[in-house]
PDB file of N, CA and C in Angstrom:
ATOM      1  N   UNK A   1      81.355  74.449 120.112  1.00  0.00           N
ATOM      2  CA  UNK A   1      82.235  74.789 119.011  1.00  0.00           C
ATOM      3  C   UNK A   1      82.633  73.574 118.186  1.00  0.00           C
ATOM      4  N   UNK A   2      81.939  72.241 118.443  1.00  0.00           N
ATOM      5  CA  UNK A   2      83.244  71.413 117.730  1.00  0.00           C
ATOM      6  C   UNK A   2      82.151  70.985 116.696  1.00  0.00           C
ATOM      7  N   UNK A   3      80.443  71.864 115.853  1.00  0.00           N
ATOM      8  CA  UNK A   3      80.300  72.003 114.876  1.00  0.00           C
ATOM      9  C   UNK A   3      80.925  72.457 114.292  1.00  0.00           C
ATOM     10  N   UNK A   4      82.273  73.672 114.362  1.00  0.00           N
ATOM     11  CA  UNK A   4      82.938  73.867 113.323  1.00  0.00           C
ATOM     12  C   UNK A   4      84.220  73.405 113.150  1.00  0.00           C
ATOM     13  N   UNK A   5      84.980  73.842 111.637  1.00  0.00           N
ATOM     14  CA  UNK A   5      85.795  73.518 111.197  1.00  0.00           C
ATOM     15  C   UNK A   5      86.715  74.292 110.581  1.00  0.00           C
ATOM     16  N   UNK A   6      87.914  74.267 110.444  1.00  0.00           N
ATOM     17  CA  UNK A   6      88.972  75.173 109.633  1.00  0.00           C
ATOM     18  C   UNK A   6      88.715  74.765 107.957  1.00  0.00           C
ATOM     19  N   UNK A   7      88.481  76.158 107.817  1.00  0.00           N
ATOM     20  CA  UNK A   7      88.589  76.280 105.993  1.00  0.00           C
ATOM     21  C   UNK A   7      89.038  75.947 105.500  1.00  0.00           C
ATOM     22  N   UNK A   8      89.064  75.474 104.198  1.00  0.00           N
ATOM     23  CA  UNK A   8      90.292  74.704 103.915  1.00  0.00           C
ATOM     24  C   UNK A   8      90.267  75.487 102.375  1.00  0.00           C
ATOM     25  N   UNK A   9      91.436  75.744 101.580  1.00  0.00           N
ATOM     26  CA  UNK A   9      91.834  76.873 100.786  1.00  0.00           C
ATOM     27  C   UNK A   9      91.556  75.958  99.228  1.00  0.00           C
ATOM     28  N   UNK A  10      91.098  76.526  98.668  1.00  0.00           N
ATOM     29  CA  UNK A  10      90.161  75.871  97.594  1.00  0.00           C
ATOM     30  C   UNK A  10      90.984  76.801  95.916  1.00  0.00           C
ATOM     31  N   UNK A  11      91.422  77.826  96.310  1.00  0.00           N
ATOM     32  CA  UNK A  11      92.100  78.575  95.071  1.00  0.00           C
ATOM     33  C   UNK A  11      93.558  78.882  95.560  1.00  0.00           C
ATOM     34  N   UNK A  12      94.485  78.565  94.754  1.00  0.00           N
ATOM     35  CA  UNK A  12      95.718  78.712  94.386  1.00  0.00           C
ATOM     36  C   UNK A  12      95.707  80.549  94.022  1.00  0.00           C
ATOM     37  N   UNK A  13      96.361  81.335  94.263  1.00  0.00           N
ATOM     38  CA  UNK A  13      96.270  82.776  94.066  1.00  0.00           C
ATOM     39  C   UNK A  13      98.204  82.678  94.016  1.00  0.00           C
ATOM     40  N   UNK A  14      97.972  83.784  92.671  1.00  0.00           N
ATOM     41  CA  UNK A  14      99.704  83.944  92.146  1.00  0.00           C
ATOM     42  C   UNK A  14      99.573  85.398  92.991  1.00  0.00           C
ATOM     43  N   UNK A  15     100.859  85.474  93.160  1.00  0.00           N
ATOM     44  CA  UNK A  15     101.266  87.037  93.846  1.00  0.00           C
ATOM     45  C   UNK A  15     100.994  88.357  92.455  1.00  0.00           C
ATOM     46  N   UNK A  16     101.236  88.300  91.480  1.00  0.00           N
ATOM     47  CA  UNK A  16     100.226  88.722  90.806  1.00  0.00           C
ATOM     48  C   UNK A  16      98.857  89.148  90.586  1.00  0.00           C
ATOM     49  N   UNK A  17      98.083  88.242  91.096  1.00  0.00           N
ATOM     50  CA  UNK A  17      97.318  87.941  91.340  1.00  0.00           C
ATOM     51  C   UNK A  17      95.983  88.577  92.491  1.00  0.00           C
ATOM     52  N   UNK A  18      96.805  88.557  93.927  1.00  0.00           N
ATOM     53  CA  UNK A  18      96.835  88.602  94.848  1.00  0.00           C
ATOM     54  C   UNK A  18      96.874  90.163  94.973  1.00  0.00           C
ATOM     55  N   UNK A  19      97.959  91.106  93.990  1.00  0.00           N
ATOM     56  CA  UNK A  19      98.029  92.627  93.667  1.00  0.00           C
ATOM     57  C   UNK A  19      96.660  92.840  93.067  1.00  0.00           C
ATOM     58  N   UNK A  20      96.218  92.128  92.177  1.00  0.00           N
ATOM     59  CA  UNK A  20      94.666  92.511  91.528  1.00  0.00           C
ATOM     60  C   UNK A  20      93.776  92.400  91.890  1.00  0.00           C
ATOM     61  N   UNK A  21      93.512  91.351  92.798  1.00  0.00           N
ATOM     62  CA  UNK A  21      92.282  91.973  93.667  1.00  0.00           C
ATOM     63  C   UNK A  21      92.226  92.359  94.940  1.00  0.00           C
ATOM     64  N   UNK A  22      93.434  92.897  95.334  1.00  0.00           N
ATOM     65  CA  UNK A  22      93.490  93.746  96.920  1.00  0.00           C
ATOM     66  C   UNK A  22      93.169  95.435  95.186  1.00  0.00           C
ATOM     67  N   UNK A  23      93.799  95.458  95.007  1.00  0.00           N
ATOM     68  CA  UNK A  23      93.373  96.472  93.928  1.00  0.00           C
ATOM     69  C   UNK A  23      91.840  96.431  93.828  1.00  0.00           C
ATOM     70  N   UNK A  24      91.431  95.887  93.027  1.00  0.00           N
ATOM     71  CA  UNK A  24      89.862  95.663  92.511  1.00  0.00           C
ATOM     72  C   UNK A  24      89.223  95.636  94.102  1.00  0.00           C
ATOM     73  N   UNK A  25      89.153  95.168  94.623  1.00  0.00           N
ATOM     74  CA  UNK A  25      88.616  95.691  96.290  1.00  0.00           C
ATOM     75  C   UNK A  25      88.721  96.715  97.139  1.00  0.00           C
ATOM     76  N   UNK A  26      89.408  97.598  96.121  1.00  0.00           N
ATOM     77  CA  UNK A  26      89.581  98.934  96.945  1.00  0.00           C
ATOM     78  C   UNK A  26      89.299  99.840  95.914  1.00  0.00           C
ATOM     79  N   UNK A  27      88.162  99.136  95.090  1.00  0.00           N
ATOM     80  CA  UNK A  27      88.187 100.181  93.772  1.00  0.00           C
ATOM     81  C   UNK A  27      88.689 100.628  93.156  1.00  0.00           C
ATOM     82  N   UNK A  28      89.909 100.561  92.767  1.00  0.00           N
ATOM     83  CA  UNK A  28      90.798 101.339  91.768  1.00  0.00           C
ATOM     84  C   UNK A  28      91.225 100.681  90.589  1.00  0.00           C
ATOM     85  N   UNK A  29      91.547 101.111  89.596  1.00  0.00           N
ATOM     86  CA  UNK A  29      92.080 100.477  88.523  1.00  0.00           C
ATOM     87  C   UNK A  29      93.435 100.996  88.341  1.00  0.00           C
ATOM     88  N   UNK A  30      94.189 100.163  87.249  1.00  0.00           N
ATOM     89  CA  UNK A  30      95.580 100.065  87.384  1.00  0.00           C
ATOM     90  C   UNK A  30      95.954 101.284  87.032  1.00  0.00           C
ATOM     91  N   UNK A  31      95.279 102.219  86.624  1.00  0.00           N
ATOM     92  CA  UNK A  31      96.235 103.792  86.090  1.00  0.00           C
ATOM     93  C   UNK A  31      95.890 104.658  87.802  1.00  0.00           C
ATOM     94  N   UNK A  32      95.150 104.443  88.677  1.00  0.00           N
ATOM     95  CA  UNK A  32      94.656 104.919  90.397  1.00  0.00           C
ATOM     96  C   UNK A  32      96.119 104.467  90.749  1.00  0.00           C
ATOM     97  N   UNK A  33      96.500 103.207  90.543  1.00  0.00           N
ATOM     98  CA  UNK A  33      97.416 102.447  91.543  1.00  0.00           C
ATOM     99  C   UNK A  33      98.880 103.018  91.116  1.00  0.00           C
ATOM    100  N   UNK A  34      98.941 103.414  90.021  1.00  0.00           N
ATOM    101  CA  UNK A  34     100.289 104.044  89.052  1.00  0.00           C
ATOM    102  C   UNK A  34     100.241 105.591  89.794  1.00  0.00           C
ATOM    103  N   UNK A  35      99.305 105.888  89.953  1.00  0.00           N
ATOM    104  CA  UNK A  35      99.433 107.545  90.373  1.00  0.00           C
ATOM    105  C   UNK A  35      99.758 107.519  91.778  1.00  0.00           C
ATOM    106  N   UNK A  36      99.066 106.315  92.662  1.00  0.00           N
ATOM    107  CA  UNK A  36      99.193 106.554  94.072  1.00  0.00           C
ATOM    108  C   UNK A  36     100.878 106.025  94.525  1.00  0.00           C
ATOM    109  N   UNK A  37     101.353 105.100  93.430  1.00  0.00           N
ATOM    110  CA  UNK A  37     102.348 104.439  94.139  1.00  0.00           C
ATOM    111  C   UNK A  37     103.512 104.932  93.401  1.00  0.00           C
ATOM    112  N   UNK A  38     103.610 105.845  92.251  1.00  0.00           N
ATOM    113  CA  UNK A  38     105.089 105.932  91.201  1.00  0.00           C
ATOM    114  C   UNK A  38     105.159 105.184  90.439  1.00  0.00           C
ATOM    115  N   UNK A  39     104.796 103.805  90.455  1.00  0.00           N
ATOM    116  CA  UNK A  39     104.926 102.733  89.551  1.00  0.00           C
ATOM    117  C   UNK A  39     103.946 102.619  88.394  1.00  0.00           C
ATOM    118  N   UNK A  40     104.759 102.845  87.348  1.00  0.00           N
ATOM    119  CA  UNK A  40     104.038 102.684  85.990  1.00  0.00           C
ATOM    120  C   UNK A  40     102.903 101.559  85.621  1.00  0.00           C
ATOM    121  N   UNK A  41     101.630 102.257  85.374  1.00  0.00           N
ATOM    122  CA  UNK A  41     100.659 101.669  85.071  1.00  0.00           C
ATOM    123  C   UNK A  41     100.979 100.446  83.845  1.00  0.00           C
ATOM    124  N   UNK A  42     102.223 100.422  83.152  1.00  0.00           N
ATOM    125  CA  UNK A  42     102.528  99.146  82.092  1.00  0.00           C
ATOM    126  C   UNK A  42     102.986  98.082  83.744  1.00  0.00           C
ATOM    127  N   UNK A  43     103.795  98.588  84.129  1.00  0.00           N
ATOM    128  CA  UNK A  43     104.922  97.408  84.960  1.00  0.00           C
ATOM    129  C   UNK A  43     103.145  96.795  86.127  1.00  0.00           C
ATOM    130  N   UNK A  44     102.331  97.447  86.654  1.00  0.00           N
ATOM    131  CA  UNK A  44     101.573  97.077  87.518  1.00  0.00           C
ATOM    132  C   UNK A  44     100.563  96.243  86.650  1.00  0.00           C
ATOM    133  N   UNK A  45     100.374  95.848  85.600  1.00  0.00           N
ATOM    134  CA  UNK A  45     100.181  95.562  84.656  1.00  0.00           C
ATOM    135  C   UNK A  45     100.815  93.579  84.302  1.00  0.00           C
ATOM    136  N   UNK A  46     101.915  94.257  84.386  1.00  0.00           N
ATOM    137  CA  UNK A  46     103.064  93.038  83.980  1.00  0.00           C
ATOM    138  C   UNK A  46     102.817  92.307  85.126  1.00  0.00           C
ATOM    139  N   UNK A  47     102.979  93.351  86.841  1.00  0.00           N
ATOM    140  CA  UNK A  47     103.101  92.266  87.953  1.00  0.00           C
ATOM    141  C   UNK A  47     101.684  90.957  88.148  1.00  0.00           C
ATOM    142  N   UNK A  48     100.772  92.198  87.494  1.00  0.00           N
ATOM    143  CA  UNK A  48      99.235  91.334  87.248  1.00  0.00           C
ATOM    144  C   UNK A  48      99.163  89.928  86.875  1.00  0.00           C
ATOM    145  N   UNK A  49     100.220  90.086  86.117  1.00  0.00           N
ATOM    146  CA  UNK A  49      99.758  88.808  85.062  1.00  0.00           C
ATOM    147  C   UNK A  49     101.000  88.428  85.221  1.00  0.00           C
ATOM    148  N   UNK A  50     101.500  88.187  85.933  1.00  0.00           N
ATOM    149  CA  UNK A  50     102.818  87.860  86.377  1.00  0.00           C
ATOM    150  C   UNK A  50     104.353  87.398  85.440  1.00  0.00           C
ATOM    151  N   UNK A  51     104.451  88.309  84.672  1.00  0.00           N
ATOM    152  CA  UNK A  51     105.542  88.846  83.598  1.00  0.00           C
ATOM    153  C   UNK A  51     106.511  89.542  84.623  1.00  0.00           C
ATOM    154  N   UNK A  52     106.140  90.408  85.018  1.00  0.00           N
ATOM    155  CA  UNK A  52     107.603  91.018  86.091  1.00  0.00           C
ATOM    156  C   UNK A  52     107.255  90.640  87.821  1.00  0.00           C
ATOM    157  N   UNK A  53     108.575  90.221  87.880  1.00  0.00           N
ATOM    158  CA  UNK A  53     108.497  89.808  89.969  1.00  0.00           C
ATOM    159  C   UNK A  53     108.110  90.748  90.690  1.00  0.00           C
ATOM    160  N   UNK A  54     107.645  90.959  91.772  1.00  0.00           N
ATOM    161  CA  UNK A  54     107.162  91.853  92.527  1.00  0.00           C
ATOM    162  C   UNK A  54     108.176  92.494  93.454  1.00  0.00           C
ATOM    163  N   UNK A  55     109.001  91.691  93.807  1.00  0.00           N
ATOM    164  CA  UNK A  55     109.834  92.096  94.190  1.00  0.00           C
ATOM    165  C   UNK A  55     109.472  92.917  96.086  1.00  0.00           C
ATOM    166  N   UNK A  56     110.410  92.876  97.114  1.00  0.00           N
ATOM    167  CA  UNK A  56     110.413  93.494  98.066  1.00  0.00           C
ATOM    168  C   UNK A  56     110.026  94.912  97.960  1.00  0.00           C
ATOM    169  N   UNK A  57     110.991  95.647  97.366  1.00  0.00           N
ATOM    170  CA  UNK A  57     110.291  97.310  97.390  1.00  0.00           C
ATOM    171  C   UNK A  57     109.391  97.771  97.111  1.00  0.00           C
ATOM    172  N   UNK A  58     108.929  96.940  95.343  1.00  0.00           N
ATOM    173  CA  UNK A  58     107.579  97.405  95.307  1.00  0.00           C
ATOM    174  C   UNK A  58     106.373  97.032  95.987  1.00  0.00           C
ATOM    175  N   UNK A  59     106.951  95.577  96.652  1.00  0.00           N
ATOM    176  CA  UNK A  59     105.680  94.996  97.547  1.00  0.00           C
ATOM    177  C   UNK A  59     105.206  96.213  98.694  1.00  0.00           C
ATOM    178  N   UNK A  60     106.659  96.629  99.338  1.00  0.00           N
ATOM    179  CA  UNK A  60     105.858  97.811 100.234  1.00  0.00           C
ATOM    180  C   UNK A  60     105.169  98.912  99.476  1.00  0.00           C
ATOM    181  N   UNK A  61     105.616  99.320  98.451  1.00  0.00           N
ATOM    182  CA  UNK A  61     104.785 100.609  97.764  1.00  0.00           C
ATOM    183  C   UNK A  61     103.378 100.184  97.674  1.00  0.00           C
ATOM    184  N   UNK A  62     103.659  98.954  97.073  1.00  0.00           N
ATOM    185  CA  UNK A  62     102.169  98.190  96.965  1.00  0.00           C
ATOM    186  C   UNK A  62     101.219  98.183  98.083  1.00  0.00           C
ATOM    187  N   UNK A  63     102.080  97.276  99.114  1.00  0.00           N
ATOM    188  CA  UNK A  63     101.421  97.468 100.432  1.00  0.00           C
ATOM    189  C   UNK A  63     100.848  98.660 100.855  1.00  0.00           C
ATOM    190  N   UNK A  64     101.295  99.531 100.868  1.00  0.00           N
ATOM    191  CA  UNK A  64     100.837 101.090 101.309  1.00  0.00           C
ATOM    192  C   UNK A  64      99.898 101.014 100.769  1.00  0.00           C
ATOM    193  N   UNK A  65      99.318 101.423  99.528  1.00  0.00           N
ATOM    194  CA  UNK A  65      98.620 102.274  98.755  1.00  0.00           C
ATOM    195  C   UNK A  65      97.665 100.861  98.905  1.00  0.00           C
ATOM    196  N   UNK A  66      97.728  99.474  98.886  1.00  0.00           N
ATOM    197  CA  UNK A  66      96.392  98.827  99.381  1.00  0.00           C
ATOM    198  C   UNK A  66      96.128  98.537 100.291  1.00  0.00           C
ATOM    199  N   UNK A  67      96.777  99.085 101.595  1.00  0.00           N
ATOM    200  CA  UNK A  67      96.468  99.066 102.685  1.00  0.00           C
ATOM    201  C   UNK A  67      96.673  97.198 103.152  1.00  0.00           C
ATOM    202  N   UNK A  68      97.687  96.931 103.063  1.00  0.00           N
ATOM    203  CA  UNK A  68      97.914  95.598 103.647  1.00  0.00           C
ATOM    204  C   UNK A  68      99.348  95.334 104.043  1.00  0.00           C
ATOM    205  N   UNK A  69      99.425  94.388 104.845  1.00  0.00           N
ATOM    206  CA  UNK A  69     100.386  93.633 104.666  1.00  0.00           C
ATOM    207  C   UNK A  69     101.050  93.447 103.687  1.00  0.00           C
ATOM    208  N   UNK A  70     103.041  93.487 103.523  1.00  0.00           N
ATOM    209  CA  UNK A  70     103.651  93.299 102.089  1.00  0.00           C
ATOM    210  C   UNK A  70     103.589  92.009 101.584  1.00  0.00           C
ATOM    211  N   UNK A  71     103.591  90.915 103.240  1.00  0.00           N
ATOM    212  CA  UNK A  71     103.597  89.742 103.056  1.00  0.00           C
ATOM    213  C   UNK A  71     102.382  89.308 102.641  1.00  0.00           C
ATOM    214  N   UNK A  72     101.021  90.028 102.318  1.00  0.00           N
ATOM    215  CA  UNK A  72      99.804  89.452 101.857  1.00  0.00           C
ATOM    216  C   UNK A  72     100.421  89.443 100.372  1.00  0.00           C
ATOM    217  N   UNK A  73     101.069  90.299 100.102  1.00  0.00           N
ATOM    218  CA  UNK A  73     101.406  90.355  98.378  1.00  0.00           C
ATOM    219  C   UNK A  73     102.453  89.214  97.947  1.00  0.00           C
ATOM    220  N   UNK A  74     103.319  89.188  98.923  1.00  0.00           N
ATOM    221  CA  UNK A  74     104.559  88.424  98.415  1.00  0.00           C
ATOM    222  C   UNK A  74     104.199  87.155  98.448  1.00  0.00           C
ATOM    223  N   UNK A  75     103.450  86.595  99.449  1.00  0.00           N
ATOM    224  CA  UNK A  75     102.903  85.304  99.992  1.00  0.00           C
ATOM    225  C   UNK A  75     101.947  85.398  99.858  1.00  0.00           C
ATOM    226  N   UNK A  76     101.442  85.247  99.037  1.00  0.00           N
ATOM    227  CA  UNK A  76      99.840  84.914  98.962  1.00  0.00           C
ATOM    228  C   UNK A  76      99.425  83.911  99.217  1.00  0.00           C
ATOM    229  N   UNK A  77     100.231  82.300  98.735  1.00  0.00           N
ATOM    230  CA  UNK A  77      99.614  81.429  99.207  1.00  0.00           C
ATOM    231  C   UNK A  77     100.399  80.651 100.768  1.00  0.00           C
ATOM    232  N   UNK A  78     100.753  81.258 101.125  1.00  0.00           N
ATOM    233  CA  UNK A  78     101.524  80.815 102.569  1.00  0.00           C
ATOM    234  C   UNK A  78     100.583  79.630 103.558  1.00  0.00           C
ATOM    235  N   UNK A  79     101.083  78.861 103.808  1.00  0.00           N
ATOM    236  CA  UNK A  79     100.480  77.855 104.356  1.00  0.00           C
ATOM    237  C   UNK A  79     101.218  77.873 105.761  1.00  0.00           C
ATOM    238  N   UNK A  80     101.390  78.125 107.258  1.00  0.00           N
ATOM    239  CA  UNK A  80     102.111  78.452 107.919  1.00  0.00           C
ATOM    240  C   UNK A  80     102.168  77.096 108.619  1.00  0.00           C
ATOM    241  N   UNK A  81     100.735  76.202 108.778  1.00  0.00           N
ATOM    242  CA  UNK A  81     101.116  74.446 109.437  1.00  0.00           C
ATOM    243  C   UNK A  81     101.292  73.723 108.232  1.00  0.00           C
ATOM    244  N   UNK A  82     101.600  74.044 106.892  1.00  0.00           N
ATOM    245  CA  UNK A  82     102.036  73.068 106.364  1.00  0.00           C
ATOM    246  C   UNK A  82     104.160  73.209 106.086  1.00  0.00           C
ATOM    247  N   UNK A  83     104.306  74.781 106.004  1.00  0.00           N
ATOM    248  CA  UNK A  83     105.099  75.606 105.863  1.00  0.00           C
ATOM    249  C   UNK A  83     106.386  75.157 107.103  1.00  0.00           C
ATOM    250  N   UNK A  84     105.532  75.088 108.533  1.00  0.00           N
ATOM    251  CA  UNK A  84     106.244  74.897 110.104  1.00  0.00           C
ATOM    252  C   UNK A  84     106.579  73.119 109.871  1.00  0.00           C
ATOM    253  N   UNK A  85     105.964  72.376 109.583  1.00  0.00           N
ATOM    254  CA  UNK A  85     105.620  71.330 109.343  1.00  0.00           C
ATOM    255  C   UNK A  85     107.086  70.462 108.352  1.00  0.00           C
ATOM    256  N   UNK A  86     107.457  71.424 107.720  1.00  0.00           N
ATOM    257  CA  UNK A  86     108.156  70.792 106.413  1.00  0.00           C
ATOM    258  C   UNK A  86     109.910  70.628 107.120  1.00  0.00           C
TER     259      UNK A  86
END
């Protein structure tokens, strides 16, 4: 094993961000994600491009309907040994 190595994270991803392509990877586009979750296809939109916060509640609505973790949305870029570390 000691050919390998830990990855090391090469893209910065906004929580915005992070909503658009757990989206786009589950095939849907933003008017799918408005129908499955209540949340208006403008505001899922806004969180995209990161104009409105995501906020806790909608992170779980979010979460649901893309099948993840809320904290994959909220934290996208979480670093947990640099994070423990500080």
């Amino acid at each position: 094993m000691s050919e390998y190595h830990k990855a090391e994270r090469r893209v910065e991803v906004s929580t915005g961000e992070s909503v658009r392509i757990l989206r786009e990877l589950q095939d849907m586009s933003q008017n799918d994600l408005a129908v499955v979750t209540g949340i208006p296809q403008s505001t899922i939109s806004a969180i995209e491009n990161d104009r409105v916060r995501l906020g806790v509640e909608r992170a779980k609505v979010l979460a649901r309907a893309l099948r993840c973790h809320p904290a994959v949305l909220v934290f996208p870029g979480w670093d947990i040994e640099h994070e423990s570390a500080a």
